[in-house]
C-alpha atoms as a PDB file:
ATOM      1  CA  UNK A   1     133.683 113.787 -81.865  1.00  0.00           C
ATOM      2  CA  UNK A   2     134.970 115.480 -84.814  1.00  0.00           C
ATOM      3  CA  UNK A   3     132.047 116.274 -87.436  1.00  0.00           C
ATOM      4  CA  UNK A   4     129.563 114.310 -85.645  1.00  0.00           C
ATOM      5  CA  UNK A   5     132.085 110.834 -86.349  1.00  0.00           C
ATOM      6  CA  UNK A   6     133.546 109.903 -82.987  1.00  0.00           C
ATOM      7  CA  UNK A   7     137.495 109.613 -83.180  1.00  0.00           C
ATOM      8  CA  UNK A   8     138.009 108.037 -79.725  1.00  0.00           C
ATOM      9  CA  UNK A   9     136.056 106.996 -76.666  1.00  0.00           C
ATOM     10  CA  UNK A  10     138.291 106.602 -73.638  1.00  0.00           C
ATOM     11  CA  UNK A  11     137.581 106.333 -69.794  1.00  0.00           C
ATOM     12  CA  UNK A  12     140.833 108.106 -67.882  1.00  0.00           C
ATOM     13  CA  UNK A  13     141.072 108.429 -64.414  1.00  0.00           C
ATOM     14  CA  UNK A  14     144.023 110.647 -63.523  1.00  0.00           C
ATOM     15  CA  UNK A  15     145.233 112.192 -59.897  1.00  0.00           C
ATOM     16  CA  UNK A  16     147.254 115.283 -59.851  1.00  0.00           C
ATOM     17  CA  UNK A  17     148.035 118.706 -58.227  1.00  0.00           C
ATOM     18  CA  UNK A  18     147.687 121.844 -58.133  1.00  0.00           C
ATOM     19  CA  UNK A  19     150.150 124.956 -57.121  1.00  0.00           C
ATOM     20  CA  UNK A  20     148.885 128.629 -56.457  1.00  0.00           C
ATOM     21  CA  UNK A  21     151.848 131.295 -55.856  1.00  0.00           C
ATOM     22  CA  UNK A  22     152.028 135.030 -55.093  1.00  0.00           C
ATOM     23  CA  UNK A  23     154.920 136.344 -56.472  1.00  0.00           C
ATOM     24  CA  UNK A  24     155.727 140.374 -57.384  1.00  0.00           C
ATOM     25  CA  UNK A  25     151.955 140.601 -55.964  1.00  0.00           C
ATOM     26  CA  UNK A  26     150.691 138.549 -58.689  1.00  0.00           C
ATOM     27  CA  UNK A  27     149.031 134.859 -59.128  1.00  0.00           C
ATOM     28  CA  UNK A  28     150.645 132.402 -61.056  1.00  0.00           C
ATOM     29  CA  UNK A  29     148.590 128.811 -61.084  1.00  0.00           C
ATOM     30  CA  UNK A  30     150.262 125.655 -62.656  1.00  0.00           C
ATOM     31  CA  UNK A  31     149.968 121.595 -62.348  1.00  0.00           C
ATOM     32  CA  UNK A  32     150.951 118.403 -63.215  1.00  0.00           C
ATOM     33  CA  UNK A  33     149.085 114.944 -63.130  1.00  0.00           C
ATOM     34  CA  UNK A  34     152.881 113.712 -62.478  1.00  0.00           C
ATOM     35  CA  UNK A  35     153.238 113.159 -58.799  1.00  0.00           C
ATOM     36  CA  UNK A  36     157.004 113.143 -58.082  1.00  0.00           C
ATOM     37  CA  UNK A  37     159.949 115.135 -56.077  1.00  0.00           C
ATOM     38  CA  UNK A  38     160.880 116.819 -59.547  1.00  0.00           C
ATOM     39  CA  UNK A  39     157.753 117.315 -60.797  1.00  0.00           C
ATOM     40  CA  UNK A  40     156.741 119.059 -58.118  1.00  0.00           C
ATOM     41  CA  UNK A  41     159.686 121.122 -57.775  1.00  0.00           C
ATOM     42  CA  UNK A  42     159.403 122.208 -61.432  1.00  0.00           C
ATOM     43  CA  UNK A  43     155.435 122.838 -61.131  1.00  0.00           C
ATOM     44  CA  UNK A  44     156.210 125.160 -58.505  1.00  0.00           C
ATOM     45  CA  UNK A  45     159.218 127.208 -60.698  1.00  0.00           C
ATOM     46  CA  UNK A  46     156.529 127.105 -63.124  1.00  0.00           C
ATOM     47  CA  UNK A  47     154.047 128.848 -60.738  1.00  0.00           C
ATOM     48  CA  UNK A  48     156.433 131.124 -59.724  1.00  0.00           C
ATOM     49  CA  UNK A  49     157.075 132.538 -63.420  1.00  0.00           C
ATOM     50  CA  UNK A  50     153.841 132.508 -64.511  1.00  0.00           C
ATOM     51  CA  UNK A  51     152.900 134.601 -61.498  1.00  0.00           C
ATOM     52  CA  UNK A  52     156.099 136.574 -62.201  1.00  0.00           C
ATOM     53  CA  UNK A  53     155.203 137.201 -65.815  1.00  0.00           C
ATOM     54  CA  UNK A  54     151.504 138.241 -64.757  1.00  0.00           C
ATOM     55  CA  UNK A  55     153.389 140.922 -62.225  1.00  0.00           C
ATOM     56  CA  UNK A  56     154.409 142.979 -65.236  1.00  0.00           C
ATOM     57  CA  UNK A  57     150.593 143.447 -66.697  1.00  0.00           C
ATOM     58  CA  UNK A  58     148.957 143.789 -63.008  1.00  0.00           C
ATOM     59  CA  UNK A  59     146.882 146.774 -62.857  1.00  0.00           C
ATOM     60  CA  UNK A  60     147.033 146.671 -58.616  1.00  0.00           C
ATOM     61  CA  UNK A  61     148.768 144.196 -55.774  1.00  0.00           C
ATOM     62  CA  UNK A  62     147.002 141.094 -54.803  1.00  0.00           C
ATOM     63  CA  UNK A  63     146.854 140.819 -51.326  1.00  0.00           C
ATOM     64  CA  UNK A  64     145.655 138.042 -48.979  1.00  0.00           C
ATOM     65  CA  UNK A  65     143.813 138.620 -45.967  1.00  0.00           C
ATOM     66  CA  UNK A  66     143.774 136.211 -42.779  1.00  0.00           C
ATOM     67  CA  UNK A  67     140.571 134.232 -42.394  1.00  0.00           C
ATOM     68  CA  UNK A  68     139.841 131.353 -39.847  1.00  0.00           C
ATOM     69  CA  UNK A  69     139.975 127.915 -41.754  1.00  0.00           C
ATOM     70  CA  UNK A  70     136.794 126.544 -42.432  1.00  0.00           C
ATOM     71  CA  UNK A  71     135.320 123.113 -43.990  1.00  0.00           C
ATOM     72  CA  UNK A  72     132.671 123.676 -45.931  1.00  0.00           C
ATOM     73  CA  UNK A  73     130.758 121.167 -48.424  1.00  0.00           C
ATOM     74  CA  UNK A  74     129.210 121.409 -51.889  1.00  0.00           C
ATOM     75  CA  UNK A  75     126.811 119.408 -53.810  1.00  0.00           C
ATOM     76  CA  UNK A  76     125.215 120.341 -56.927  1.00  0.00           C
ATOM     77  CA  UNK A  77     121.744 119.438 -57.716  1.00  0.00           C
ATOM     78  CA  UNK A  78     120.986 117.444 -60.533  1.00  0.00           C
ATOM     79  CA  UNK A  79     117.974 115.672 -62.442  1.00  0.00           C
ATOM     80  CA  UNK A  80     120.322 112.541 -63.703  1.00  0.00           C
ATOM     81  CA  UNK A  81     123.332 110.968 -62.184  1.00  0.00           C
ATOM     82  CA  UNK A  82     125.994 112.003 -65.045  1.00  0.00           C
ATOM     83  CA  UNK A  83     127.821 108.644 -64.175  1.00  0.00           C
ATOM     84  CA  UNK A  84     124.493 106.863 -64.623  1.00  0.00           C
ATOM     85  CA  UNK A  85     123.567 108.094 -68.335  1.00  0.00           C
ATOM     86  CA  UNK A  86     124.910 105.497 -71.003  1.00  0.00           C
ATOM     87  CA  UNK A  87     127.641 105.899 -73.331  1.00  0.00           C
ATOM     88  CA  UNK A  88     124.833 105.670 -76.650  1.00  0.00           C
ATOM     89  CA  UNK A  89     123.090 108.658 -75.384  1.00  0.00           C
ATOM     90  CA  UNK A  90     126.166 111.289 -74.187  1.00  0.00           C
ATOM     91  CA  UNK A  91     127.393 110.587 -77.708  1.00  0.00           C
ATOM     92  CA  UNK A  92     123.639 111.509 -79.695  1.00  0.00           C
ATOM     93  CA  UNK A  93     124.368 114.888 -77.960  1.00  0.00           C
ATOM     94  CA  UNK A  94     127.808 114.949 -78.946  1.00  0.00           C
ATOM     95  CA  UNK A  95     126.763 114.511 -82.343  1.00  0.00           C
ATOM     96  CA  UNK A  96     123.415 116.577 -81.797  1.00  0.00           C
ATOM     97  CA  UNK A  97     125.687 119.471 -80.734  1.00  0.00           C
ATOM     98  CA  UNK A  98     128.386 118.616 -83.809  1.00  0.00           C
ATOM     99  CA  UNK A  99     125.595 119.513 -86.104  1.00  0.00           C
ATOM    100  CA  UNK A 100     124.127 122.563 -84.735  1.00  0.00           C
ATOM    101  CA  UNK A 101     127.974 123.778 -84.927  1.00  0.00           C
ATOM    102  CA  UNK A 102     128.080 123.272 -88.478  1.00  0.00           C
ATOM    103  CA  UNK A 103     124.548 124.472 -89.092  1.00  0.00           C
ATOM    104  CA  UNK A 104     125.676 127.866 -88.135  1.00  0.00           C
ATOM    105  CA  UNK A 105     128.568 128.743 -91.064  1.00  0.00           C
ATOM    106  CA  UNK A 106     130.160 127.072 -94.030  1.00  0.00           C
ATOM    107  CA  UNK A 107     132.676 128.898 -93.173  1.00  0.00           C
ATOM    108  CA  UNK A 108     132.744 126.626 -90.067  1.00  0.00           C
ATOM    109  CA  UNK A 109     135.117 123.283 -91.267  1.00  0.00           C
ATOM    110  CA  UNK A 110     135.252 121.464 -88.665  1.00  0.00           C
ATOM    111  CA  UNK A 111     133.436 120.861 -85.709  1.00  0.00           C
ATOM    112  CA  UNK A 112     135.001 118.954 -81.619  1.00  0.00           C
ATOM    113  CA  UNK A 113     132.381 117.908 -79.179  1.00  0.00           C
ATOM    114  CA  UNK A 114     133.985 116.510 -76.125  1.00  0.00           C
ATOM    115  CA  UNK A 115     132.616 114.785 -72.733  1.00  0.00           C
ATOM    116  CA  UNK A 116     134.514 114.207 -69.851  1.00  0.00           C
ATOM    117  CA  UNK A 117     131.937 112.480 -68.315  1.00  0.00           C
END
């Protein structure tokens, strides 16, 4: 929603990955929703240098320690199934929250509300 007017309503389901690196005892973090030889390759140079770049503003080493693998679960409580509340009402808060936004400035031009449920 831009202003309270929405300027697209999509549903997107998207797989991807994720890549977490150590390098120069810092973390670099990148992904791709691409899933593919070169992709991957390139999301993990991409790790790499971002973790490389972080190296030269670290203030001490990261270090990993060795811990037993575990599965462990998590479920969050809720009072209403987010996939279960229709379209008509996710967008009045959308535009509720557009208008508090505004509310608060005129120096404040534009207002986004997004939900990615």
């Amino acid at each position: 929603m831009k202003n309270g007017e929405p300027e697209a309503v999509n549903l997107l389901q998207t797989k991807g990955f994720g890549v977490r690196v150590i390098a120069n005892g810092a973390w670099g973090f990148a992904g791709s929703v691409d899933i593919n030889k070169e992709e991957i390759i390139k999301t993990v140079e991409k790790a790499v240098n971002i973790a490389k770049a972080s190296a030269l503003l670290k203030r001490k080493e990261t270090a990993l320690i060795r811990e037993e693998a575990r599965e462990d679960q998590y479920s969050s409580s809720y009072q209403k199934d987010p996939f279960k509340i229709p379209v008509e009402e996710k967008l009045d808060v959308l535009i509720q929250a557009g208008r508090i936004l505004k509310e608060q400035s005129p120096l404040i031009k534009a207002a986004y509300t997004l939900s990615w449920i």
